[in-house]
C-alpha atoms as a PDB file:
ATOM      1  CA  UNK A   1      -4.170  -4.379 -11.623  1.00  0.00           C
ATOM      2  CA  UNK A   2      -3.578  -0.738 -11.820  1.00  0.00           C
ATOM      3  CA  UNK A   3      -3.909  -0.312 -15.672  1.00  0.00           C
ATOM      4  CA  UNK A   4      -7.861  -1.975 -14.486  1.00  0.00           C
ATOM      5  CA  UNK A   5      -8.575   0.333 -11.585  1.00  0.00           C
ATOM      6  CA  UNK A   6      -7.689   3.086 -13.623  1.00  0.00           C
ATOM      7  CA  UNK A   7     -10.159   2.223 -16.575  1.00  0.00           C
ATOM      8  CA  UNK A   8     -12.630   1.952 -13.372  1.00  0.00           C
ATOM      9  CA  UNK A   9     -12.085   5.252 -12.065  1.00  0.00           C
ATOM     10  CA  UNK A  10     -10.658   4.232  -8.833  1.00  0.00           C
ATOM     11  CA  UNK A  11      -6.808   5.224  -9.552  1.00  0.00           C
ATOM     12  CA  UNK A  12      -6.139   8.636 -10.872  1.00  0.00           C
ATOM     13  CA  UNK A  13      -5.813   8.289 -14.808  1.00  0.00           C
ATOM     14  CA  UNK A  14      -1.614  10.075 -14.445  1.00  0.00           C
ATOM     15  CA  UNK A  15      -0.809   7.312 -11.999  1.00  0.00           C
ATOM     16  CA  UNK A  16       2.210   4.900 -14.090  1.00  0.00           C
ATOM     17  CA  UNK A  17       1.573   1.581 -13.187  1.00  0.00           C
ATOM     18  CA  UNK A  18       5.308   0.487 -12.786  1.00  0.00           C
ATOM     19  CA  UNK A  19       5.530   3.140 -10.293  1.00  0.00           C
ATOM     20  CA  UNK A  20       2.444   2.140  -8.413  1.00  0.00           C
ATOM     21  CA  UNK A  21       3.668  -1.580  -8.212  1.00  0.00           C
ATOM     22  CA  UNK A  22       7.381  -0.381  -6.949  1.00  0.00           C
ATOM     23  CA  UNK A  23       5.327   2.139  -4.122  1.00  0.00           C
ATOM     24  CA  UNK A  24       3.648  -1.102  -3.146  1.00  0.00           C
ATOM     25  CA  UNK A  25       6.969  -3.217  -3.023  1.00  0.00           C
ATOM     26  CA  UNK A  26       8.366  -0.486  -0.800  1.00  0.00           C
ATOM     27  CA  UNK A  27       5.500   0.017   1.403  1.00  0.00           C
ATOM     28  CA  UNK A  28       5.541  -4.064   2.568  1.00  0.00           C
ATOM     29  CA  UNK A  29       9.235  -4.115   2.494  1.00  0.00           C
ATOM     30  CA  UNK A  30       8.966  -1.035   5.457  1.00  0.00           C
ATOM     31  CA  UNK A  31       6.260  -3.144   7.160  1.00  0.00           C
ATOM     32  CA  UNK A  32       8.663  -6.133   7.236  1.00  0.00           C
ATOM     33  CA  UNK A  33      11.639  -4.331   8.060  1.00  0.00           C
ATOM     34  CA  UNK A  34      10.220  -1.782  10.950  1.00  0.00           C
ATOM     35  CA  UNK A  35       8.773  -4.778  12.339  1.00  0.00           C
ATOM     36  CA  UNK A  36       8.107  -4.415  16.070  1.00  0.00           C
ATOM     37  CA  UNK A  37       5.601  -6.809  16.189  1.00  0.00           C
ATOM     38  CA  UNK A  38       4.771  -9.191  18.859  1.00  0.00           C
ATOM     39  CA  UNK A  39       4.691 -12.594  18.059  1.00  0.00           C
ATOM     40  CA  UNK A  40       1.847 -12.845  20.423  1.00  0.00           C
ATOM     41  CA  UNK A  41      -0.155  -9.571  19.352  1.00  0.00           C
ATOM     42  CA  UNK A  42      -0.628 -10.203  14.951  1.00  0.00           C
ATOM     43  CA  UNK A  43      -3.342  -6.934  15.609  1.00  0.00           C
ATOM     44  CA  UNK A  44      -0.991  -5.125  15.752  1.00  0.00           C
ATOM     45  CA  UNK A  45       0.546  -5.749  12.213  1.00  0.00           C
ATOM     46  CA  UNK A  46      -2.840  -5.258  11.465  1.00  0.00           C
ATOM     47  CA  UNK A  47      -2.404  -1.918  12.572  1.00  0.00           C
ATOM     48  CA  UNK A  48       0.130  -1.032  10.961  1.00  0.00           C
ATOM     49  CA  UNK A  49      -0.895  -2.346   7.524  1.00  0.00           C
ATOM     50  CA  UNK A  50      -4.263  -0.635   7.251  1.00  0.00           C
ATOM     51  CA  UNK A  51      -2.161   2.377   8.023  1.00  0.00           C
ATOM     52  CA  UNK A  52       0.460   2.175   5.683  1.00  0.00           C
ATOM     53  CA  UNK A  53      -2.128   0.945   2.930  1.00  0.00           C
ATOM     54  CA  UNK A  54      -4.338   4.196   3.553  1.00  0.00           C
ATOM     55  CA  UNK A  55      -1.660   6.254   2.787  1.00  0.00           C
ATOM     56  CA  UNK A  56      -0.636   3.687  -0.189  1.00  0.00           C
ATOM     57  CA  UNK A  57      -4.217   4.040  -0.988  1.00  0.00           C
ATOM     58  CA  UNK A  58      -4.781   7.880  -0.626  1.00  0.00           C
ATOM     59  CA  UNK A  59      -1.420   8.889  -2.910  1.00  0.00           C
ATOM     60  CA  UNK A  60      -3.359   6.813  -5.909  1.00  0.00           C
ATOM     61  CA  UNK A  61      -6.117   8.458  -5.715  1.00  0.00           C
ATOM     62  CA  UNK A  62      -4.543  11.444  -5.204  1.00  0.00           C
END
């Protein structure tokens, strides 16, 4: 998935693919450990995961 959004232009061409996929691993891993979600209140998971995938997003780019 990387390897193809780097051929688009979307991922910055020095961006290793292995290390992309382990960022990602890490980055739901956080979101499932520092979970102080609500049962009640999913939104804010939602919250919380457009966050943390900006900031996923913005380092690929980057």
């Amino acid at each position: 998935m990387i390897d193809r959004a780097k051929h688009r232009g979307l991922v910055s061409a020095d961006v290793e693919p292995h290390a992309a996929a382990r960022l990602l691993v890490s980055v739901v891993q956080k979101l499932a450990i520092g979970l102080d979600v609500r049962p009640d209140r999913p939104e804010m998971l939602f919250g919380q995961a457009d966050s943390a995938f900006a900031i996923y997003r913005a380092q690929l780019v980057a």
